[in-house]
C-alpha atoms as a PDB file:
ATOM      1  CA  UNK A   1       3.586  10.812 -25.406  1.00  0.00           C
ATOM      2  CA  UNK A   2       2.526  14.262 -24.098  1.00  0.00           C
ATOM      3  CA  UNK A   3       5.085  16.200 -22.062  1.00  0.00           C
ATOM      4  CA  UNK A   4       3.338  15.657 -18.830  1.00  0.00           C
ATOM      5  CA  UNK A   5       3.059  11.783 -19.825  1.00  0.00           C
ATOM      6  CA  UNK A   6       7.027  11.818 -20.097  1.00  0.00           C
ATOM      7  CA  UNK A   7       7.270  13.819 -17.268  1.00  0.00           C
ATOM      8  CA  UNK A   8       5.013  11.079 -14.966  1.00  0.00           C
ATOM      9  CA  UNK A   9       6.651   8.029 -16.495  1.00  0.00           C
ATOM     10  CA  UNK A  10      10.308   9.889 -15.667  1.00  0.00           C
ATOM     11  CA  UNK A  11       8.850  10.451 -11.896  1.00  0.00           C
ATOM     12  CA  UNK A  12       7.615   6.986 -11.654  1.00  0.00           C
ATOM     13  CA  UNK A  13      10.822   5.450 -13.057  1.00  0.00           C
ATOM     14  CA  UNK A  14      12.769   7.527 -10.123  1.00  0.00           C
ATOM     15  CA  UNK A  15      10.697   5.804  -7.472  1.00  0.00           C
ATOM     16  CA  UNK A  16      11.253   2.882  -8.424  1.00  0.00           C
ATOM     17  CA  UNK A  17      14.613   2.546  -8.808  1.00  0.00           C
ATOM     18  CA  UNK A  18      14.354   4.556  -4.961  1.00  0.00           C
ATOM     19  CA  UNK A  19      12.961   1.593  -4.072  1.00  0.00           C
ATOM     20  CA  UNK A  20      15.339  -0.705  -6.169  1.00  0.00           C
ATOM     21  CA  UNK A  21      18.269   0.667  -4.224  1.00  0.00           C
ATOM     22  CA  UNK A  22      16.697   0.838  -0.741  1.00  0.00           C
ATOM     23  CA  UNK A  23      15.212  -3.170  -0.822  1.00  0.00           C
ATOM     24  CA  UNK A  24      17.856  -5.118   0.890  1.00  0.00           C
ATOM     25  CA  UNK A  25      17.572  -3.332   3.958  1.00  0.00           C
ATOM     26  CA  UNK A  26      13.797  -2.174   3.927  1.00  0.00           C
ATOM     27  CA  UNK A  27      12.013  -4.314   6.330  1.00  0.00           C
ATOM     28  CA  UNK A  28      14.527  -4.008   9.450  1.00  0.00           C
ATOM     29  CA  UNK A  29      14.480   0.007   8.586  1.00  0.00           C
ATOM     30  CA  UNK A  30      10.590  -0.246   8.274  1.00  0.00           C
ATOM     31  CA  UNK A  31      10.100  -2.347  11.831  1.00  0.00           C
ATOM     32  CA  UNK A  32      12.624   0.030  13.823  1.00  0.00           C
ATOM     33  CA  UNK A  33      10.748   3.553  12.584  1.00  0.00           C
ATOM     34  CA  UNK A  34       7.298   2.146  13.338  1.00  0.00           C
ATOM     35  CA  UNK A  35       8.638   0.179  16.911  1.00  0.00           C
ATOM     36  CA  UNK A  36       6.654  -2.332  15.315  1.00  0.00           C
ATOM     37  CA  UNK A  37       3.432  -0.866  15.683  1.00  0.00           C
ATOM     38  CA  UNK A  38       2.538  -1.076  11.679  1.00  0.00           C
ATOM     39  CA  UNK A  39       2.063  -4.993  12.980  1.00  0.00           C
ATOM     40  CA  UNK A  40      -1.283  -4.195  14.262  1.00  0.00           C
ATOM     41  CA  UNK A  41      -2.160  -1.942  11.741  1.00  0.00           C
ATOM     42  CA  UNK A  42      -1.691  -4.555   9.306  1.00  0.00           C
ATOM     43  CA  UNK A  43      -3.643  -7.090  10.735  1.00  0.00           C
ATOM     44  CA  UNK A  44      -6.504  -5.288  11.380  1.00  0.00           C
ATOM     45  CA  UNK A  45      -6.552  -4.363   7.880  1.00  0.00           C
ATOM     46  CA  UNK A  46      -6.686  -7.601   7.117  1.00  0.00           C
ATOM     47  CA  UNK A  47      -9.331  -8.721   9.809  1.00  0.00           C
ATOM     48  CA  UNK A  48     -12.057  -6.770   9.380  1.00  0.00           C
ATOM     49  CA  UNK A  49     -11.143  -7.141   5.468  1.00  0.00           C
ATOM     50  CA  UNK A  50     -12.496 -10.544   5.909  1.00  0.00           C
ATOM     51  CA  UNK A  51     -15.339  -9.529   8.064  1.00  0.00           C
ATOM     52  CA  UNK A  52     -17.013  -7.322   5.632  1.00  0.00           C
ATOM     53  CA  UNK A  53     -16.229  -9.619   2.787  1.00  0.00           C
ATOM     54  CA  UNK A  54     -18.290 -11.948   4.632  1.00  0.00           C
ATOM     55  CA  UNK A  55     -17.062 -15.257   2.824  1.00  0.00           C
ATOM     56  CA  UNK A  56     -14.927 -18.204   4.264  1.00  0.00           C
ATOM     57  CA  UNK A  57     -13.140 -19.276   0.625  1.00  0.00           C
ATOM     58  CA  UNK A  58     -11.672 -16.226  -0.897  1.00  0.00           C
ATOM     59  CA  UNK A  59     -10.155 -17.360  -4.319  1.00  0.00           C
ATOM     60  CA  UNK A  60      -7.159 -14.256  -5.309  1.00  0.00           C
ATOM     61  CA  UNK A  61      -6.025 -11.958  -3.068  1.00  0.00           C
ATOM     62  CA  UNK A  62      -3.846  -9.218  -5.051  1.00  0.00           C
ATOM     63  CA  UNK A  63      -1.503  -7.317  -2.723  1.00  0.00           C
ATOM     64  CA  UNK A  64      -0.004  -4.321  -5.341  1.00  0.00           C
ATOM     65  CA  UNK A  65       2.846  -2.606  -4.422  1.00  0.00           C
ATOM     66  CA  UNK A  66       3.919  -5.566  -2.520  1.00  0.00           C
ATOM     67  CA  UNK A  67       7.108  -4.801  -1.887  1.00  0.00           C
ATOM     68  CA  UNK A  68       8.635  -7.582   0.760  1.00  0.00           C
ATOM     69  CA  UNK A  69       6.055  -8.931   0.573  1.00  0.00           C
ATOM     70  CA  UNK A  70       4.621  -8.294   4.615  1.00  0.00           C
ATOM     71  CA  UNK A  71       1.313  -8.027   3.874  1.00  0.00           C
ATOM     72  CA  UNK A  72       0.720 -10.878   1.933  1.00  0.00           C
ATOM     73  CA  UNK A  73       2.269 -12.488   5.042  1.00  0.00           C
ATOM     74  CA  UNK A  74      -0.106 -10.758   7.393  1.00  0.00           C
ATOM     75  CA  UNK A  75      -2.974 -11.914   4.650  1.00  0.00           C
ATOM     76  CA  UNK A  76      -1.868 -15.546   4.839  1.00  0.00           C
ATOM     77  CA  UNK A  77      -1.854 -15.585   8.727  1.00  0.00           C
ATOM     78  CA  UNK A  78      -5.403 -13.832   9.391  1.00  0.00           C
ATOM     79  CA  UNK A  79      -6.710 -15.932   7.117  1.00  0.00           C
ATOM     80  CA  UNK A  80      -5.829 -19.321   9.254  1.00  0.00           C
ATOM     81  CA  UNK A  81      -6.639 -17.383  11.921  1.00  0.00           C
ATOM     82  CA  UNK A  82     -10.211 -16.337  11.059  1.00  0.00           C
ATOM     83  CA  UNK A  83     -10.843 -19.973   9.364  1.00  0.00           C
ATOM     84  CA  UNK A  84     -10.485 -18.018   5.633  1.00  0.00           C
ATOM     85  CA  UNK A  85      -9.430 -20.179   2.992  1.00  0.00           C
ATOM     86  CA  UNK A  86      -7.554 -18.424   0.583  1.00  0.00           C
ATOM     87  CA  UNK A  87      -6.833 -19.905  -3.276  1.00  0.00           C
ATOM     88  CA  UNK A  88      -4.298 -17.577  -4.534  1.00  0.00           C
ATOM     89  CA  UNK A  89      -1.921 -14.802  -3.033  1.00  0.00           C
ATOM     90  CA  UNK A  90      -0.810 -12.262  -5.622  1.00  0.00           C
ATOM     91  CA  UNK A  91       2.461  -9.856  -5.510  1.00  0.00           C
ATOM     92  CA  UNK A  92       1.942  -7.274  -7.681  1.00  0.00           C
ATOM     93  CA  UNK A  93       5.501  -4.563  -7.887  1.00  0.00           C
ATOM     94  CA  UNK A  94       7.450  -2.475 -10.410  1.00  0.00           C
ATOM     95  CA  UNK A  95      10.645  -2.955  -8.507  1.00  0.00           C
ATOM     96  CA  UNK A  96      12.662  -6.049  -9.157  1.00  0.00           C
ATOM     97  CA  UNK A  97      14.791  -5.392  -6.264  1.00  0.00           C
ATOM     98  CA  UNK A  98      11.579  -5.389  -3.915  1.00  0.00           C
ATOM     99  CA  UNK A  99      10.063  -8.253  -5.060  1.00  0.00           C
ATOM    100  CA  UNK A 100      13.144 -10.353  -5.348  1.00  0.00           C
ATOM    101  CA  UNK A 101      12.907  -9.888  -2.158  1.00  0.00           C
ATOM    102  CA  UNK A 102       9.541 -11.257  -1.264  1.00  0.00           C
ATOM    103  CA  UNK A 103      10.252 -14.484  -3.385  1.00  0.00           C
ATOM    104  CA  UNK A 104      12.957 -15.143  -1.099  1.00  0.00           C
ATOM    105  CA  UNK A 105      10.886 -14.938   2.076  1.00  0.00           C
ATOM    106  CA  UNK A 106       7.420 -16.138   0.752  1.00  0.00           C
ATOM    107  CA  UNK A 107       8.387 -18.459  -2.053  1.00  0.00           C
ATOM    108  CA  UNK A 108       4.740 -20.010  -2.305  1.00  0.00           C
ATOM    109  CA  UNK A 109       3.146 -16.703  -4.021  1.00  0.00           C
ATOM    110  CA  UNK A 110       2.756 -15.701  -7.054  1.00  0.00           C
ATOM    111  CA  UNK A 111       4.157 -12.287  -8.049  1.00  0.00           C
ATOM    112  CA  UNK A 112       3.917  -9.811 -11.568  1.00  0.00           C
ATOM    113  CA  UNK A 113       6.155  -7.014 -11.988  1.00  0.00           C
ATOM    114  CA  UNK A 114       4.583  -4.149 -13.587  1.00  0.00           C
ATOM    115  CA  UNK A 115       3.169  -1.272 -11.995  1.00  0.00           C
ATOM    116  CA  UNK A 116      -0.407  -0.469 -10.157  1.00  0.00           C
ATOM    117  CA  UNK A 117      -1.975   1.332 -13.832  1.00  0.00           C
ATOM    118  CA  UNK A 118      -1.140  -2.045 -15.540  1.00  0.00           C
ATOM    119  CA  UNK A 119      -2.141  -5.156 -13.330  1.00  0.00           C
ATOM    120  CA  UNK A 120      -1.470  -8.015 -15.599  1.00  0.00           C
ATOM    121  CA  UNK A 121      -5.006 -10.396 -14.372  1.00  0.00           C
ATOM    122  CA  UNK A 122      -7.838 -10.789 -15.914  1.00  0.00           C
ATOM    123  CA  UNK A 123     -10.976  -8.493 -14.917  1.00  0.00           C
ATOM    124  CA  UNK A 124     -12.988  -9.504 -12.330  1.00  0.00           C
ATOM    125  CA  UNK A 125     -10.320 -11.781 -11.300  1.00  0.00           C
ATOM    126  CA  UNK A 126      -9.933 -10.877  -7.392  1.00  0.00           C
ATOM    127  CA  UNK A 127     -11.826 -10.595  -4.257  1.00  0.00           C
ATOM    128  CA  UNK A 128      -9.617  -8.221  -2.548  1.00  0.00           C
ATOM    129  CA  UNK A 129      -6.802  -5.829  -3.673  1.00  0.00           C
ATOM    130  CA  UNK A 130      -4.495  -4.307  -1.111  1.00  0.00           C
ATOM    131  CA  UNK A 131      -2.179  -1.511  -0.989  1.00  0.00           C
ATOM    132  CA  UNK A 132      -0.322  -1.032   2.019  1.00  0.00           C
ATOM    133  CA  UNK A 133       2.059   2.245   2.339  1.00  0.00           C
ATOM    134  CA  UNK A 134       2.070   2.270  -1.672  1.00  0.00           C
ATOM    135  CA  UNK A 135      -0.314   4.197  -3.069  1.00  0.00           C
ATOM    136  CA  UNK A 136       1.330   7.695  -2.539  1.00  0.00           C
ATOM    137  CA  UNK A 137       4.235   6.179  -4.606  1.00  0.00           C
ATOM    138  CA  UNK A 138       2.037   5.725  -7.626  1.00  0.00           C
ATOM    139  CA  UNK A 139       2.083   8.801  -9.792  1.00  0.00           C
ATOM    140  CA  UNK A 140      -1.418   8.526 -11.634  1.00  0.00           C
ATOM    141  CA  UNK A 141      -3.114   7.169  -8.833  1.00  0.00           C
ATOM    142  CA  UNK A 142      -6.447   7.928 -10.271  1.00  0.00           C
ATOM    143  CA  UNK A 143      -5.705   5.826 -12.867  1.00  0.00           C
ATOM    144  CA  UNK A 144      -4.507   3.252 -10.697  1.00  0.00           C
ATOM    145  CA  UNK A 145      -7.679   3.333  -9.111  1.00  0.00           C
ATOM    146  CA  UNK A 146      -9.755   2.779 -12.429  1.00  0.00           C
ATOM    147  CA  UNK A 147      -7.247  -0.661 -12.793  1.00  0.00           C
ATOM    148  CA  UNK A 148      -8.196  -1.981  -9.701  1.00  0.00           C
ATOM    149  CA  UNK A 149     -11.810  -1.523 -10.314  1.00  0.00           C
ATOM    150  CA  UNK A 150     -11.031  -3.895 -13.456  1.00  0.00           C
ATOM    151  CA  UNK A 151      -9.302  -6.269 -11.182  1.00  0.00           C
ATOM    152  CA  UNK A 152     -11.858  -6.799  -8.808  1.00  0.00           C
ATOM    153  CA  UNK A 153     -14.991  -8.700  -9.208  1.00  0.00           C
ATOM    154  CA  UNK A 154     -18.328  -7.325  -8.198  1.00  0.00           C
ATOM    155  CA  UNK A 155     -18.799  -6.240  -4.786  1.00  0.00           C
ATOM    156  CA  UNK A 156     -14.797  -7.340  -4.233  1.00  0.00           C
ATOM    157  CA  UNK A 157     -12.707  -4.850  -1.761  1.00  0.00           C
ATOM    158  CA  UNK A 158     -10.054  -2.668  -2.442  1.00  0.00           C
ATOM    159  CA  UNK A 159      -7.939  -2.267   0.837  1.00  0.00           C
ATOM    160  CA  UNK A 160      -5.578   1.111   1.396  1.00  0.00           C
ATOM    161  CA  UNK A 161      -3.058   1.387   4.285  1.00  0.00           C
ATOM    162  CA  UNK A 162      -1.600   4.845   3.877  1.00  0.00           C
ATOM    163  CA  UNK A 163       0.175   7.791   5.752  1.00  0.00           C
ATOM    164  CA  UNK A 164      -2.472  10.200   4.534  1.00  0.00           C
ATOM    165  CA  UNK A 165      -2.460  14.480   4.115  1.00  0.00           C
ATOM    166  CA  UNK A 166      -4.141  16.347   7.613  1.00  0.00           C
ATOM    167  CA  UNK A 167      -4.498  19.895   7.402  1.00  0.00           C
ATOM    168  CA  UNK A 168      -6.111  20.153  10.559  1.00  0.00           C
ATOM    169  CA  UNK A 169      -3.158  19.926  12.877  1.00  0.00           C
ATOM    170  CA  UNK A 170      -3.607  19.410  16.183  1.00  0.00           C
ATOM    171  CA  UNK A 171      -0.931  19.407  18.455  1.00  0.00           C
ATOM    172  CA  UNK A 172      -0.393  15.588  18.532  1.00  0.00           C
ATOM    173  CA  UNK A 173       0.012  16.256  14.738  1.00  0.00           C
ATOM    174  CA  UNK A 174       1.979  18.773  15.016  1.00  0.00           C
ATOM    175  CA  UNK A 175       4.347  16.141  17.273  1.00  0.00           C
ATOM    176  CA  UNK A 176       4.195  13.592  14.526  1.00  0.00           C
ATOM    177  CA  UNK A 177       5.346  15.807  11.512  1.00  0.00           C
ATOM    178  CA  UNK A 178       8.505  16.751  13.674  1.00  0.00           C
ATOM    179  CA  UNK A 179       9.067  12.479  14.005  1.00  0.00           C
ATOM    180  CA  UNK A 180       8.508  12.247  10.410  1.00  0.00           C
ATOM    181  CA  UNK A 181      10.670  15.186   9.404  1.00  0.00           C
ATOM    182  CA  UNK A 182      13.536  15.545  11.799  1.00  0.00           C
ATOM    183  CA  UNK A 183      13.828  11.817  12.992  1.00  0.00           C
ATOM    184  CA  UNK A 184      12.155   9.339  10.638  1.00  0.00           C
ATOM    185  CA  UNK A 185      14.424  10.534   7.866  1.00  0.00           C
ATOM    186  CA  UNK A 186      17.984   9.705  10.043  1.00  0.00           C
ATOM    187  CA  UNK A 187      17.080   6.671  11.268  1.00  0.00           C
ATOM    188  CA  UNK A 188      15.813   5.272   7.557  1.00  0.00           C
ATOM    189  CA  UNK A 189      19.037   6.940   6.161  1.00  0.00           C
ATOM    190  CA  UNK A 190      21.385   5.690   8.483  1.00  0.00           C
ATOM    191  CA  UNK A 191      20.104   1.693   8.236  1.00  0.00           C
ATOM    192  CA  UNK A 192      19.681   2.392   4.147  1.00  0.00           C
ATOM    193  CA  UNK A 193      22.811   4.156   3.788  1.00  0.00           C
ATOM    194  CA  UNK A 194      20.115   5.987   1.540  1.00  0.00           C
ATOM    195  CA  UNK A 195      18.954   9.530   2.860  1.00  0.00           C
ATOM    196  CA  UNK A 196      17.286  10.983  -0.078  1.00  0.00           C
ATOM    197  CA  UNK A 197      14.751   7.596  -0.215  1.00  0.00           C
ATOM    198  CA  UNK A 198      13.636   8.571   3.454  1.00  0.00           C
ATOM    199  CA  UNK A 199      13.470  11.851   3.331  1.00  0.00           C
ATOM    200  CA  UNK A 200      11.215  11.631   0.166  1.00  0.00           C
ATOM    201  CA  UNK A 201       8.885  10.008   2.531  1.00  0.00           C
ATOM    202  CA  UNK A 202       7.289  12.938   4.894  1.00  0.00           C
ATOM    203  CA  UNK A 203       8.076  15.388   1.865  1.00  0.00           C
ATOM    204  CA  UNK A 204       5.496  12.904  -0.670  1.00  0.00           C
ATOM    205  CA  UNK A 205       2.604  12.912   2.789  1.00  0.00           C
ATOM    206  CA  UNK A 206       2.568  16.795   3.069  1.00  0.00           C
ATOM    207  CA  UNK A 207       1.883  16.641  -1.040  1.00  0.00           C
ATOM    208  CA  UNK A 208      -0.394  14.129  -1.172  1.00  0.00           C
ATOM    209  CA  UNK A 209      -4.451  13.780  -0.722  1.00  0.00           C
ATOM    210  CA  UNK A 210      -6.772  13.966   2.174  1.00  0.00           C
ATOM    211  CA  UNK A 211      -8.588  11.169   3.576  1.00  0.00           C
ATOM    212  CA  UNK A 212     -11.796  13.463   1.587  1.00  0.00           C
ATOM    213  CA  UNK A 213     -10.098  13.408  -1.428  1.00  0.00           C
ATOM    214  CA  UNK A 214      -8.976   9.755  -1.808  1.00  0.00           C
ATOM    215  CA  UNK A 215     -12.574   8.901  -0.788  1.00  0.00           C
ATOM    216  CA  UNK A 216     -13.889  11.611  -3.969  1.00  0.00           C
ATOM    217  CA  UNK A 217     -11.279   9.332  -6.430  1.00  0.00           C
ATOM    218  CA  UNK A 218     -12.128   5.696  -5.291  1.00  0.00           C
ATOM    219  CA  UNK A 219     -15.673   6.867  -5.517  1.00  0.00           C
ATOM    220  CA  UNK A 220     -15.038   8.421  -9.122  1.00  0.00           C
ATOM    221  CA  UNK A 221     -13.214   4.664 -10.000  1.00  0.00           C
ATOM    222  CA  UNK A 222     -16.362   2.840  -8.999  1.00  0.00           C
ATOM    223  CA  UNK A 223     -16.142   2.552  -5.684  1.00  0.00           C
ATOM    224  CA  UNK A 224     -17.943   2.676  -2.538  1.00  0.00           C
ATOM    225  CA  UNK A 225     -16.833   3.298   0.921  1.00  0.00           C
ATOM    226  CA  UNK A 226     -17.297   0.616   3.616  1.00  0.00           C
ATOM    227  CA  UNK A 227     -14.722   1.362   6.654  1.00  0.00           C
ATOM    228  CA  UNK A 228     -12.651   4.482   7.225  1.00  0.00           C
ATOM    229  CA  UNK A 229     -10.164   4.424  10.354  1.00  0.00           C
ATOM    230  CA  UNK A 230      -7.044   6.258  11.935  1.00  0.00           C
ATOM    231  CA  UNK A 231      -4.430   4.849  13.912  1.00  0.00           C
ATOM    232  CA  UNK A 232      -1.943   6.177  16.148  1.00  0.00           C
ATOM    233  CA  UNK A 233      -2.337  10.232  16.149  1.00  0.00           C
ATOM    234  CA  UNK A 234      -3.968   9.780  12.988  1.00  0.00           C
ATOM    235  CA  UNK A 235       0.156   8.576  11.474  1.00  0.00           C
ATOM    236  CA  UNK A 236      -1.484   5.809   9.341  1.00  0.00           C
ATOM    237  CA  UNK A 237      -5.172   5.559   7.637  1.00  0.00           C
ATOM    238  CA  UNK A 238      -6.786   1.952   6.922  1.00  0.00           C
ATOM    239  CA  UNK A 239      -9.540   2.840   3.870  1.00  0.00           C
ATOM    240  CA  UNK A 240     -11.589  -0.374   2.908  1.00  0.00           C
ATOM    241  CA  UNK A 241     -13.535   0.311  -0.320  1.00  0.00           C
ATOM    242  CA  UNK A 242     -16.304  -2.300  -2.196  1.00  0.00           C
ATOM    243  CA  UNK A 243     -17.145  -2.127  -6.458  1.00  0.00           C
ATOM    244  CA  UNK A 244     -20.405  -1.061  -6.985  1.00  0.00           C
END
């Protein structure tokens, strides 16, 4: 392995065990930073997920970086909402802490650990793959990108919640960085006893990609964009992506 390979896999191993550490208290630190607002963001991911798949039996849904599992949740529920049936609900997470986890509160799925460059289903297995607040955590995220691709049958969506890069900062921006750097960090650390894993969170936004720039790599991996939206000052991005 190349020095930057070790390097990666080093970085990636440190992340995980991050998230290892922080897992028993990560949803009730998650629902007090966003107020609960992430709710709403989740669901509409989900919803008009469904709409522009366009199909009322969905066989595998593959939800990587699953963590607790939420968004599997949220996929379950908008699917017996909207009158989806789904076959298969699949948690997909390199940390054993997070998706122990997620077994515990949705016992019914099905879960892998292993991380997002090595998705252990067969190609053109899924409709839809999801990442919710995940991506950024994933080191070679271009090559995580190329996996899901593989993953994914034809015409299948690949479905990114993210707290993406602005460099155009307004002055509601400008309010939301000081949240994320002076705040966010506190209250995470002081529920997590952890405050190294939260404040690795605004640091890893203002070094990761622009909404342009994801769109160049999923585009690069064989993708097409279908939906691009903000939400709330722009805090959190929904992308929703189809295989050529």
């Amino acid at each position: 392995m190349s020095s930057t390979g070790k390097k990666n896999q080093h970085k990636q191993e440190e992340i995980v065990s991050m998230f290892d550490d922080i897992a028993p208290t990560y949803d009730t630190a998650n629902r007090v930073m966003s107020m609960g607002v992430d709710i709403s963001w989740r669901k509409k991911a989900c919803d008009l997920s469904f709409e522009y798949y366009g199909k009322d039996s969905i066989d595998k849904i593959v939800d990587v970086a699953c963590g607790t599992g939420d968004m599997m949740g949220y996929w379950k529920k908008q699917a017996h909402k909207s009158g989806v049936a789904i076959g298969e609900l699949v948690g997909v997470d390199p940390s054993i802490g997070m998706v122990d986890v997620a077994r515990e509160k949705f016992p019914d799925f099905n879960y892998h650990i292993s991380k997002a460059t090595e998705i252990p289903l067969e190609d053109a297995s899924a409709d839809i793959l999801s990442i919710t607040y995940g991506i950024r955590n994933v080191v070679q995220r271009q090559e995580a990108f190329y996996e899901f691709n593989r993953v994914l049958k034809k015409d299948g969506l690949v479905v990114i919640l993210e707290f993406m890069k602005d460099e155009n900062k307004t002055l509601l921006k400008k309010m939301r960085d000081v949240y994320m750097h002076k705040i966010l960090p506190y209250v995470g650390g002081f529920i997590s006893k952890n405050l190294d894993a939260y404040t690795y969170l605004p640091d890893s936004i203002e070094s990761f990609v622009t909404i342009q720039g994801m769109q160049a790599e999923l585009e690069k991996a064989g993708f097409e964009m279908v939906h691009t939206q903000s939400f709330s000052m722009d805090i959190s991005t929904l992308m929703i992506a189809r295989k050529k």
